[in-house]
PDB file of N, CA and C in Angstrom:
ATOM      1  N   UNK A   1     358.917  54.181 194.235  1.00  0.00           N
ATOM      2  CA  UNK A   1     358.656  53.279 193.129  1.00  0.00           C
ATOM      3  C   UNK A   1     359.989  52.719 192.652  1.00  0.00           C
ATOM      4  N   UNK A   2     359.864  51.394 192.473  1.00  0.00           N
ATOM      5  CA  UNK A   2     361.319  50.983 192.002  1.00  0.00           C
ATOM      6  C   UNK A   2     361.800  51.286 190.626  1.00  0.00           C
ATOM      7  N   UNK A   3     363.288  51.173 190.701  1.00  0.00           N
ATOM      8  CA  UNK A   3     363.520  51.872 189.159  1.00  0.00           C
ATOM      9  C   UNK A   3     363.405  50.757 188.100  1.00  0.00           C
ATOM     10  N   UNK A   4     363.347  49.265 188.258  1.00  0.00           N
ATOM     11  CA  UNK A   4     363.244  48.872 187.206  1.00  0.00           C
ATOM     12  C   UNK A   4     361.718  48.694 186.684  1.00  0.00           C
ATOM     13  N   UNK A   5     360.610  48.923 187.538  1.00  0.00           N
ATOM     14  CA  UNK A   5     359.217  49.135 186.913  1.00  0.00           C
ATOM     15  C   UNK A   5     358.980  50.629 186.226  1.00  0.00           C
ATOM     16  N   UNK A   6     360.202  51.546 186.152  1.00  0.00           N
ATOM     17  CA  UNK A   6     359.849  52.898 185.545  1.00  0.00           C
ATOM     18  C   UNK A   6     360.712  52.351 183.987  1.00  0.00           C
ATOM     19  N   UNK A   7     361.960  51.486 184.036  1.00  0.00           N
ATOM     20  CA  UNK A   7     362.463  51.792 182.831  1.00  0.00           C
ATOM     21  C   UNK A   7     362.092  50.170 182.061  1.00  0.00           C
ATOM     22  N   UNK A   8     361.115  49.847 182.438  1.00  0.00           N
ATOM     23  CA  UNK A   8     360.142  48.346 181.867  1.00  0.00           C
ATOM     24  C   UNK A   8     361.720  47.192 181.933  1.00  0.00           C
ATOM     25  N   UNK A   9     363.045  47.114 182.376  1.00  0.00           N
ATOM     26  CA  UNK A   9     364.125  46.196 182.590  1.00  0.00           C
ATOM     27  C   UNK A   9     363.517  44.961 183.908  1.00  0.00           C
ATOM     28  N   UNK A  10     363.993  44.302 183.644  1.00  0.00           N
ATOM     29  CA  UNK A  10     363.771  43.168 185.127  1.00  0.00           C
ATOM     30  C   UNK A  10     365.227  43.093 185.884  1.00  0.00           C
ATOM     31  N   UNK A  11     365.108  42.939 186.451  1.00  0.00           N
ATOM     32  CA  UNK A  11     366.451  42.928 187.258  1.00  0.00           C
ATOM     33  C   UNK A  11     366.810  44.171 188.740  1.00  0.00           C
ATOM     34  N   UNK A  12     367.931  44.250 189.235  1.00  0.00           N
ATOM     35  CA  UNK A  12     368.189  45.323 189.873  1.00  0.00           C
ATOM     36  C   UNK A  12     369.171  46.555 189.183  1.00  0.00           C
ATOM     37  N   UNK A  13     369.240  46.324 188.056  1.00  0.00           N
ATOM     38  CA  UNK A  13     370.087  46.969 186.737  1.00  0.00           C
ATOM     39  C   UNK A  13     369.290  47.231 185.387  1.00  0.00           C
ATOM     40  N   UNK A  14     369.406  48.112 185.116  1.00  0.00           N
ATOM     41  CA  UNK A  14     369.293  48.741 183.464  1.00  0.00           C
ATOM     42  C   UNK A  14     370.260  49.564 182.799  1.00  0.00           C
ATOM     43  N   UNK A  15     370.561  48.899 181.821  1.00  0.00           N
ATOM     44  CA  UNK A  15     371.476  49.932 180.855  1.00  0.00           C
ATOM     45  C   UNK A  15     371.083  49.869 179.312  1.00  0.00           C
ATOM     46  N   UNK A  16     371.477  50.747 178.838  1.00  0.00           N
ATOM     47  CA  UNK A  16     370.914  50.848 177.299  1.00  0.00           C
ATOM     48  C   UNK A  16     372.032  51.009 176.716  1.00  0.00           C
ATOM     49  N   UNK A  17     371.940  50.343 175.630  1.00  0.00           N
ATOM     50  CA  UNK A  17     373.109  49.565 175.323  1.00  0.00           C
ATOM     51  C   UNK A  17     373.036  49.558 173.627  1.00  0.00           C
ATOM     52  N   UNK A  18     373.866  49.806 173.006  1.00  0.00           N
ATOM     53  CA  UNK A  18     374.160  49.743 171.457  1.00  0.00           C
ATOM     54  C   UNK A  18     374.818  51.496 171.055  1.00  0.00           C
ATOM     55  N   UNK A  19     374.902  51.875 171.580  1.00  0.00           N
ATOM     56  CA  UNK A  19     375.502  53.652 172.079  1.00  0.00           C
ATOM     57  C   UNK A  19     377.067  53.590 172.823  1.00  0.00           C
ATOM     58  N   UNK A  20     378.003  54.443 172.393  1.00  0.00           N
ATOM     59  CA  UNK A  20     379.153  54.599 172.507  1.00  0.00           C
ATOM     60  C   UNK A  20     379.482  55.011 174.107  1.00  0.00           C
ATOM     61  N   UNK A  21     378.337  55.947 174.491  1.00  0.00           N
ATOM     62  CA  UNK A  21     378.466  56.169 175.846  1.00  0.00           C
ATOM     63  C   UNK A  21     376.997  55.883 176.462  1.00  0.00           C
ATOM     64  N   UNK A  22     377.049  55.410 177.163  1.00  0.00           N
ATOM     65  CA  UNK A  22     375.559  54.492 178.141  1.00  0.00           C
ATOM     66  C   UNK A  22     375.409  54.925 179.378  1.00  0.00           C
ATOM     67  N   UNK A  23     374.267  54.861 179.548  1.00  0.00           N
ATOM     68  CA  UNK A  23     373.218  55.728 180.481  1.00  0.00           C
ATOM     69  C   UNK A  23     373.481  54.232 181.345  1.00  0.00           C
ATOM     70  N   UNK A  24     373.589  54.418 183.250  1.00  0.00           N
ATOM     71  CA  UNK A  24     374.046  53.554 183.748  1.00  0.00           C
ATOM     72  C   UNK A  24     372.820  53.719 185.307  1.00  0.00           C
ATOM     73  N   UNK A  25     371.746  52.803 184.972  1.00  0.00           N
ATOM     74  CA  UNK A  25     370.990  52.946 186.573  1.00  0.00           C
ATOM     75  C   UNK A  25     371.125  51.835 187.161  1.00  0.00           C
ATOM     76  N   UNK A  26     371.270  51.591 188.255  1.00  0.00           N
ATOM     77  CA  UNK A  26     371.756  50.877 189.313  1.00  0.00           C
ATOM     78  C   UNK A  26     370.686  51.500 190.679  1.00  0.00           C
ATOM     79  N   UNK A  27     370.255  50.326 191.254  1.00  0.00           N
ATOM     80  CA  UNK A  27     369.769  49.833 192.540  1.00  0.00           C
ATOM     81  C   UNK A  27     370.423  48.844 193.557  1.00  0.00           C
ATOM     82  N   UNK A  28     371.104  49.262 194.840  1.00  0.00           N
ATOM     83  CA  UNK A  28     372.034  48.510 195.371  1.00  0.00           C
ATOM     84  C   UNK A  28     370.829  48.097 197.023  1.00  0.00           C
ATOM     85  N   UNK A  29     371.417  47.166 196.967  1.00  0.00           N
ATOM     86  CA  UNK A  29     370.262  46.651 198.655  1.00  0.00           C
ATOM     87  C   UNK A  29     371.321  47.254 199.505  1.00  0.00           C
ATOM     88  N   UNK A  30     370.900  47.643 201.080  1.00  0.00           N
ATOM     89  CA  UNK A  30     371.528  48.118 201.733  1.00  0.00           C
ATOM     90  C   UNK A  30     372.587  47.649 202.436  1.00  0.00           C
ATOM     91  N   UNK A  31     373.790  48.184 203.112  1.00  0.00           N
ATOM     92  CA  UNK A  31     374.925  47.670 203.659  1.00  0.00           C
ATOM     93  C   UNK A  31     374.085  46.955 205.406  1.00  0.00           C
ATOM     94  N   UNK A  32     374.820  46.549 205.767  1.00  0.00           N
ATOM     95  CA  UNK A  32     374.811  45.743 207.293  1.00  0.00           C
ATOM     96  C   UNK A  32     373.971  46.947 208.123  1.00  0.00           C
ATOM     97  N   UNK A  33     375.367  48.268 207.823  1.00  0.00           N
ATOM     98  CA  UNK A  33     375.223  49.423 209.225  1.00  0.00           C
ATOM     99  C   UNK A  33     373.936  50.216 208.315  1.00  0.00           C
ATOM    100  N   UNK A  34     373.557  50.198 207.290  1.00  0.00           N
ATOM    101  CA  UNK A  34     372.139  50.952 206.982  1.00  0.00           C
ATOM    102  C   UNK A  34     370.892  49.936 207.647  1.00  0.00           C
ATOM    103  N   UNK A  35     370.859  48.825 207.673  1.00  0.00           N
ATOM    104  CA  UNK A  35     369.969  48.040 208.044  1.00  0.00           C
ATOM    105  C   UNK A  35     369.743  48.254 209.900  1.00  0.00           C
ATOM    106  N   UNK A  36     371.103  48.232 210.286  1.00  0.00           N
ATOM    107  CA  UNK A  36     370.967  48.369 211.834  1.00  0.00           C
ATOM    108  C   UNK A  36     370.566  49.865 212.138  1.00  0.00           C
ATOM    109  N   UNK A  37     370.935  50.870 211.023  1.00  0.00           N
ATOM    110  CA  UNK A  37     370.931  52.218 211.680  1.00  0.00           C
ATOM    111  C   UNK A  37     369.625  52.657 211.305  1.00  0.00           C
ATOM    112  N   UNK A  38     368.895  52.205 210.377  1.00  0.00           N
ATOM    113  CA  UNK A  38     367.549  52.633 209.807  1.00  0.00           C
ATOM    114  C   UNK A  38     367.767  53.388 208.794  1.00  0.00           C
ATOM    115  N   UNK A  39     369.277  53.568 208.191  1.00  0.00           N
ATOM    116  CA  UNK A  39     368.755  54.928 207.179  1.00  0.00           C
ATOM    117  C   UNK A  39     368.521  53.723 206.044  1.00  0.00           C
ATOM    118  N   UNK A  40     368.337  54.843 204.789  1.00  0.00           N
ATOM    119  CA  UNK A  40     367.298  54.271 203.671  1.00  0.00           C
ATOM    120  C   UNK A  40     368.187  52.749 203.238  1.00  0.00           C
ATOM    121  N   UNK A  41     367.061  51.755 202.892  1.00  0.00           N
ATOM    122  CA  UNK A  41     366.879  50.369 202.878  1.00  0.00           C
ATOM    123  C   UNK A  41     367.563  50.703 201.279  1.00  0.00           C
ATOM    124  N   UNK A  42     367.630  51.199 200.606  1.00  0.00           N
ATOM    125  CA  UNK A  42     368.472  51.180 199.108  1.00  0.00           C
ATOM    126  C   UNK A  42     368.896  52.430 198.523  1.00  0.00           C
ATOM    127  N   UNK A  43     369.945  52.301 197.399  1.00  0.00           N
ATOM    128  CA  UNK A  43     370.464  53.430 197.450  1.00  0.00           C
ATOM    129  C   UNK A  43     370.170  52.974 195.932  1.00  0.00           C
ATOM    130  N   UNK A  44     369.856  54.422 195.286  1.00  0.00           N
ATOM    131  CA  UNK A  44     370.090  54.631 193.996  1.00  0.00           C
ATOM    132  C   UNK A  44     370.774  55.491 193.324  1.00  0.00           C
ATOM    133  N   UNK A  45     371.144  55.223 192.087  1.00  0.00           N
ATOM    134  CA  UNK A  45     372.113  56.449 191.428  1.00  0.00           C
ATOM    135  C   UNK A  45     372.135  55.806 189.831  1.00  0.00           C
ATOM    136  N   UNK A  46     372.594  57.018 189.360  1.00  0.00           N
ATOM    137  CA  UNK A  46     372.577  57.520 188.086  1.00  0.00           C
ATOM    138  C   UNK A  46     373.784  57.897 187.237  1.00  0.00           C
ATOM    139  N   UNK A  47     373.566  57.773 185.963  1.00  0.00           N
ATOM    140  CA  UNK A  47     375.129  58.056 185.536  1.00  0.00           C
ATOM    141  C   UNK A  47     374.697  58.379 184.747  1.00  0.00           C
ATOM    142  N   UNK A  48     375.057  59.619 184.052  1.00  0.00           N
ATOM    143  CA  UNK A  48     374.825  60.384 183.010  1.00  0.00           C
ATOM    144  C   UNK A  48     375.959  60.088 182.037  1.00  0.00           C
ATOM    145  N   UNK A  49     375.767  60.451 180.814  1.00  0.00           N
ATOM    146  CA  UNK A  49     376.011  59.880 180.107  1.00  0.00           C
ATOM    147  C   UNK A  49     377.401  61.003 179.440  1.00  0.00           C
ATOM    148  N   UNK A  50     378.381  60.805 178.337  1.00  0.00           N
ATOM    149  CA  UNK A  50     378.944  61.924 178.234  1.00  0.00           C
ATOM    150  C   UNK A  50     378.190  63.211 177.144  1.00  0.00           C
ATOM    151  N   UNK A  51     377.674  61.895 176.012  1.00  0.00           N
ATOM    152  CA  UNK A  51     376.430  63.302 175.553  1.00  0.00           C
ATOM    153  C   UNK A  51     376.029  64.459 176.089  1.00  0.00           C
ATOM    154  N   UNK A  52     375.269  63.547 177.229  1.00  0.00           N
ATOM    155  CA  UNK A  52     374.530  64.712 178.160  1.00  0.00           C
ATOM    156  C   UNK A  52     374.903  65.628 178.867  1.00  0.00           C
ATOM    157  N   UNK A  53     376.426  65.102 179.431  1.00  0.00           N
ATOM    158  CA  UNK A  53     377.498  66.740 179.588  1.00  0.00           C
ATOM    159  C   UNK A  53     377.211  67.165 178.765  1.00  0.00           C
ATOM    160  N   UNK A  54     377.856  66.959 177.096  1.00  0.00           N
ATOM    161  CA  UNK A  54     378.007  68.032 176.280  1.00  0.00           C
ATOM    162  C   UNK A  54     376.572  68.817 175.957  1.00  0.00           C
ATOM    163  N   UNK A  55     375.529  67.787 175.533  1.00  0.00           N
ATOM    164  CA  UNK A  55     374.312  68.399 174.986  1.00  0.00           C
ATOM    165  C   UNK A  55     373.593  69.952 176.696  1.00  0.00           C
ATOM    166  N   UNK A  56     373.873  69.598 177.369  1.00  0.00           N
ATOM    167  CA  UNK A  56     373.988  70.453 178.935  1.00  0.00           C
ATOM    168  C   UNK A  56     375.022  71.338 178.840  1.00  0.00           C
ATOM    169  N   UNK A  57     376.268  71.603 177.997  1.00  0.00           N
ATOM    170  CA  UNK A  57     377.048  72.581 178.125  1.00  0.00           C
ATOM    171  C   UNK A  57     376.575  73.688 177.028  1.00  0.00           C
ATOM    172  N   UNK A  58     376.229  73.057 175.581  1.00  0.00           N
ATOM    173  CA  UNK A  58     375.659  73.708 174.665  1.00  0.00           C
ATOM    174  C   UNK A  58     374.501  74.110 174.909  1.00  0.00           C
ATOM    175  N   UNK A  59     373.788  73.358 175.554  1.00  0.00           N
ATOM    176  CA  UNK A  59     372.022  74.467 176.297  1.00  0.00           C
ATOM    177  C   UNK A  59     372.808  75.518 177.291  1.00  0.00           C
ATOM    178  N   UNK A  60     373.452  75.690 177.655  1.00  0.00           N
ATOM    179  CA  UNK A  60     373.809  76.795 178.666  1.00  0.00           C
ATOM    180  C   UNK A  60     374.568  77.684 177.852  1.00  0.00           C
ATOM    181  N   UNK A  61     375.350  77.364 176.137  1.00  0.00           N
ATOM    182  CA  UNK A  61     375.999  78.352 175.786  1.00  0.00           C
ATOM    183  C   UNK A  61     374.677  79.095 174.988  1.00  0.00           C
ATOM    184  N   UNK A  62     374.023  78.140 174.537  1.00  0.00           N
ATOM    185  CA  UNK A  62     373.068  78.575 173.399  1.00  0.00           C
ATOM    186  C   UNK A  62     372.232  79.948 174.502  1.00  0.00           C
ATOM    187  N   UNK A  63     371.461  79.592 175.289  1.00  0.00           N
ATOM    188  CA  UNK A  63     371.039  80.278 176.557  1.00  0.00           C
ATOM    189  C   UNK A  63     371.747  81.370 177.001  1.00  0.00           C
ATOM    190  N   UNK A  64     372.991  82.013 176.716  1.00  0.00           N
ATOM    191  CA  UNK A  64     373.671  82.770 176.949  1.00  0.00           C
ATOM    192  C   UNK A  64     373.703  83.931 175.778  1.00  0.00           C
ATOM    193  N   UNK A  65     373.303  83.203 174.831  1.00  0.00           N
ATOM    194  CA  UNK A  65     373.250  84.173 173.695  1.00  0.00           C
ATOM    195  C   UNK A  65     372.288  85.051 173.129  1.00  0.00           C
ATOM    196  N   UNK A  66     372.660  86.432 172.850  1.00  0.00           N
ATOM    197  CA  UNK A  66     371.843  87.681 172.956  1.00  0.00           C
ATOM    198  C   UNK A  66     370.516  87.038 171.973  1.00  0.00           C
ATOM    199  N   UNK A  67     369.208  87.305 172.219  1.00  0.00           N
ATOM    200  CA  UNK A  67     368.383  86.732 171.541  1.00  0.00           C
ATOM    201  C   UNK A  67     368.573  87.871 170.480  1.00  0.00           C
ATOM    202  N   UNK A  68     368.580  89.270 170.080  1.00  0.00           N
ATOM    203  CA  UNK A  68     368.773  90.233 169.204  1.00  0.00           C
ATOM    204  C   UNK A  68     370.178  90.377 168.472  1.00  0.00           C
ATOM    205  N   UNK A  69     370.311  90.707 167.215  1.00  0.00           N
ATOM    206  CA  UNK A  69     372.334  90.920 166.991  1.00  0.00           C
ATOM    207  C   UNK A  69     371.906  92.692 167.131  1.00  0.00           C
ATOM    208  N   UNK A  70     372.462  93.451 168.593  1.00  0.00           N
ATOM    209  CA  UNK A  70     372.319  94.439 168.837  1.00  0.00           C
ATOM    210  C   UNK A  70     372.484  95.322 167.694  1.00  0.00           C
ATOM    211  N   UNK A  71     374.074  94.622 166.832  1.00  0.00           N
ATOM    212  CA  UNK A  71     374.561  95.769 166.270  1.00  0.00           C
ATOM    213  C   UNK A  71     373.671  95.703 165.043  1.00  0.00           C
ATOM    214  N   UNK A  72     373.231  94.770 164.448  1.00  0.00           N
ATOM    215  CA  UNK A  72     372.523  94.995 163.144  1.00  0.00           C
ATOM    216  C   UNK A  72     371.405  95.719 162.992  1.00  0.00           C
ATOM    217  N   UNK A  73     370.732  96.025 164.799  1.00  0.00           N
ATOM    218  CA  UNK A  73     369.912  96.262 164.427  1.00  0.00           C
ATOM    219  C   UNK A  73     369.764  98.123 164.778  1.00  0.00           C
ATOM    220  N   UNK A  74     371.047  98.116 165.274  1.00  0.00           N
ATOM    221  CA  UNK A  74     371.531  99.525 165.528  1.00  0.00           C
ATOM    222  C   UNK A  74     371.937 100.155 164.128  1.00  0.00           C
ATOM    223  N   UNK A  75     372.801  99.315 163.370  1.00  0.00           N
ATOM    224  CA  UNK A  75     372.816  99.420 161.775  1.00  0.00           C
ATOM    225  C   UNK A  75     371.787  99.568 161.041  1.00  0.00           C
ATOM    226  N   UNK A  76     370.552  99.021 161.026  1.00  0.00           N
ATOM    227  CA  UNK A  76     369.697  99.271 160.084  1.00  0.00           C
ATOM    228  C   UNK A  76     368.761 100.383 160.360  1.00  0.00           C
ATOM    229  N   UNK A  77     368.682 100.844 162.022  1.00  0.00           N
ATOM    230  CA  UNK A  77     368.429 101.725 162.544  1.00  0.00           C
ATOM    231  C   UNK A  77     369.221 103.392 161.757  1.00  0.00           C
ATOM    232  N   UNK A  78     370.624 102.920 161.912  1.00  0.00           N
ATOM    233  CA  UNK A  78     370.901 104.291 161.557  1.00  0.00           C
ATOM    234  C   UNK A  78     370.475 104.053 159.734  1.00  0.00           C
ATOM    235  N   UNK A  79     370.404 103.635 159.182  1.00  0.00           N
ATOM    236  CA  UNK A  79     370.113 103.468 157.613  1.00  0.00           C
ATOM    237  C   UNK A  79     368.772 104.032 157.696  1.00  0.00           C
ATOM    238  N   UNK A  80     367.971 103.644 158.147  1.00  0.00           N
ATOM    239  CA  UNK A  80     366.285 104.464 158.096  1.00  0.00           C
ATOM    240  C   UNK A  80     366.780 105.750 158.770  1.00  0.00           C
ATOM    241  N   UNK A  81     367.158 106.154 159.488  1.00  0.00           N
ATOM    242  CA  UNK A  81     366.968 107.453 159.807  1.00  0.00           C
ATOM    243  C   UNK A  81     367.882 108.200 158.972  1.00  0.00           C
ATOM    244  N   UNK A  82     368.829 107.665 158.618  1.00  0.00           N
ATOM    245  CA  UNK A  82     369.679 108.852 157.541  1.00  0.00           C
ATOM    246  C   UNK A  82     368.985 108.507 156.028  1.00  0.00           C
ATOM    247  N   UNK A  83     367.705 107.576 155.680  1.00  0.00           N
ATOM    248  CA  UNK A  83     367.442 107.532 154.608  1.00  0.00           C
ATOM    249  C   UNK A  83     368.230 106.788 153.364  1.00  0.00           C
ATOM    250  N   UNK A  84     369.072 105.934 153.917  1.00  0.00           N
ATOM    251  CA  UNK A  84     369.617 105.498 152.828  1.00  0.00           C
ATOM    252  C   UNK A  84     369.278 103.897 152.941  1.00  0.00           C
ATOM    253  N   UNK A  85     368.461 103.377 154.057  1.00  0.00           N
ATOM    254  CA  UNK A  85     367.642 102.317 154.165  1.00  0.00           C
ATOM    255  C   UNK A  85     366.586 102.260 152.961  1.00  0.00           C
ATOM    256  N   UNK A  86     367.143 100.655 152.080  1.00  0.00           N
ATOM    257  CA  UNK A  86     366.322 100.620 151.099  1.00  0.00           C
ATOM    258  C   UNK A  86     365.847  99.262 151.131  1.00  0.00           C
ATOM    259  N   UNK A  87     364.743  98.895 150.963  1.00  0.00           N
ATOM    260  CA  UNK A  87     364.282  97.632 151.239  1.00  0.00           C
ATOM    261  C   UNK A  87     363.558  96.643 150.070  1.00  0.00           C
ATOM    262  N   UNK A  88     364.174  95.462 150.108  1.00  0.00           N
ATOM    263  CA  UNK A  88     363.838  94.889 148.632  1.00  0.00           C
ATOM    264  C   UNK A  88     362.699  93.999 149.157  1.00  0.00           C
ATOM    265  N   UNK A  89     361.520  94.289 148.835  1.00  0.00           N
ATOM    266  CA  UNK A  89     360.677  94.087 148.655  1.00  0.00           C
ATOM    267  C   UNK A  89     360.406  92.381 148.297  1.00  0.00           C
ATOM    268  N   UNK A  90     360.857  92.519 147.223  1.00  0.00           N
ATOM    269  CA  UNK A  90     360.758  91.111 146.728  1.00  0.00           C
ATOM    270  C   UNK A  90     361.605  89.683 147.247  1.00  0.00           C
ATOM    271  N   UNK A  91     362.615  90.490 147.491  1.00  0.00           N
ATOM    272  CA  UNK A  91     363.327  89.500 148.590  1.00  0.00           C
ATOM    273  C   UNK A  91     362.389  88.784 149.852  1.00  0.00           C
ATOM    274  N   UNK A  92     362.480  90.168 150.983  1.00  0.00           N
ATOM    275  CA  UNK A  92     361.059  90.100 151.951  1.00  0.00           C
ATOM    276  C   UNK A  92     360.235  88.850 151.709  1.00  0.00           C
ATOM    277  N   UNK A  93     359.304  89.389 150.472  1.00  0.00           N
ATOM    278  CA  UNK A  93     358.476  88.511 149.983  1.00  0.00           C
ATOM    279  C   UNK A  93     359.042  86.840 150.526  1.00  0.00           C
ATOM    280  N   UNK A  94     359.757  87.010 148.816  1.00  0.00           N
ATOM    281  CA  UNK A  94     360.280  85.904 148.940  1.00  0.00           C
ATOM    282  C   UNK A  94     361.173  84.558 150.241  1.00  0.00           C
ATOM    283  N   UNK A  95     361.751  85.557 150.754  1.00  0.00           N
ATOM    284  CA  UNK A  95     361.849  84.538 152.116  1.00  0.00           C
ATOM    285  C   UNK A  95     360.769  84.332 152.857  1.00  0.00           C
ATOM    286  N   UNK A  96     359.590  85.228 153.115  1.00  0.00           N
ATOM    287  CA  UNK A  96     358.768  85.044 153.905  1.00  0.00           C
ATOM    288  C   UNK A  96     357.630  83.557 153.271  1.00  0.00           C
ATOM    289  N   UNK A  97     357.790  83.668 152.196  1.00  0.00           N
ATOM    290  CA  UNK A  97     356.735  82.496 151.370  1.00  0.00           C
ATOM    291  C   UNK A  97     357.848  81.334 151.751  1.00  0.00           C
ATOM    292  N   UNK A  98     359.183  81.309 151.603  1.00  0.00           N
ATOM    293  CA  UNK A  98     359.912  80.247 151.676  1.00  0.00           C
ATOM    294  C   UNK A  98     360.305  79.622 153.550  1.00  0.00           C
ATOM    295  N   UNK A  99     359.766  80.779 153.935  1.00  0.00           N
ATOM    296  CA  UNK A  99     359.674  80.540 155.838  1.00  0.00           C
ATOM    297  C   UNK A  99     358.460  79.542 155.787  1.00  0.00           C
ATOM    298  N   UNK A 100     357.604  79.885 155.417  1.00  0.00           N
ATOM    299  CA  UNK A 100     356.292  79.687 155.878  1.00  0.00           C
ATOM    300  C   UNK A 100     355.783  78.062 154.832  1.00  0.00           C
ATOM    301  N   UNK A 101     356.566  77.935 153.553  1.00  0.00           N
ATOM    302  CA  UNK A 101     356.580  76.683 153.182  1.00  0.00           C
ATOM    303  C   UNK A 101     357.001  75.345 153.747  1.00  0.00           C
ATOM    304  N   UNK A 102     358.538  75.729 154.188  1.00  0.00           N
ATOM    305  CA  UNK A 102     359.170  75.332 155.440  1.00  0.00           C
ATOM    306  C   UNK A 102     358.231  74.887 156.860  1.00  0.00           C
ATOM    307  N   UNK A 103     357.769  75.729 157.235  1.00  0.00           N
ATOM    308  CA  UNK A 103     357.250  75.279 158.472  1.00  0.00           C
ATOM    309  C   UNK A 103     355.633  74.373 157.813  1.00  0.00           C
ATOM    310  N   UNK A 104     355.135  74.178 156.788  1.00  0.00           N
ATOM    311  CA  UNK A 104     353.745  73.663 156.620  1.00  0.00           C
ATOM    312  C   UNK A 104     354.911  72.218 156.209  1.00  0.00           C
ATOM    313  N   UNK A 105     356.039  71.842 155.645  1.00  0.00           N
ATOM    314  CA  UNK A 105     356.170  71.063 155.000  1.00  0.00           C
ATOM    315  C   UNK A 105     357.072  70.015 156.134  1.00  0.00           C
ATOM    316  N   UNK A 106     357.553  70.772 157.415  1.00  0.00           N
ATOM    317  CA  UNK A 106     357.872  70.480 158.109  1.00  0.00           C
ATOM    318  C   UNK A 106     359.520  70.003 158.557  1.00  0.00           C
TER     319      UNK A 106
END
């Protein structure tokens, strides 16, 4: 399927444009020796953008990170078992009504 009927552009080019760094697709017709040799009749390619490095380096750091904080929870661990784990109640509460407002209010 050609690329300019996927990104609705006319032409053999699309770029998006009003952004500091731009997304760059390109469709080139083939050279002389692709035509005589049979390999593929067009070449396409892509250019990513520099965002998308970064936003791709931060999904791989975020992804790296312990979903648990081991130690806190090794900390609150030893607090209940030596009994000096005390739990405020109303706090609890209270963030949990302010979680849950949050997510209805969006």
């Amino acid at each position: 399927m050609p690329i300019n009927t996927i990104t609705g552009f006319q032409g053999a080019q699309a770029q998006r444009s009003g952004e500091s760094s731009q997304a760059h697709v390109s469709r080139s017709e083939p050279a002389v020796h692709q035509q005589e040799t049979g390999t593929p009749s067009t070449v396409d390619t892509v250019s990513l953008t520099d965002t998308s490095v970064k936003l791709r380096s931060l999904e791989n750091e975020i992804a790296a990170l312990p979903v648990v904080d081991s130690q806190r929870v090794e900390d609150v661990r030893q607090s209940v078992e030596s009994g000096d784990y005390n739990a405020d109640s109303k706090g609890i509460a209270r963030s949990m009504v302010e979680t849950e407002l949050g997510l209805l209010n969006g």
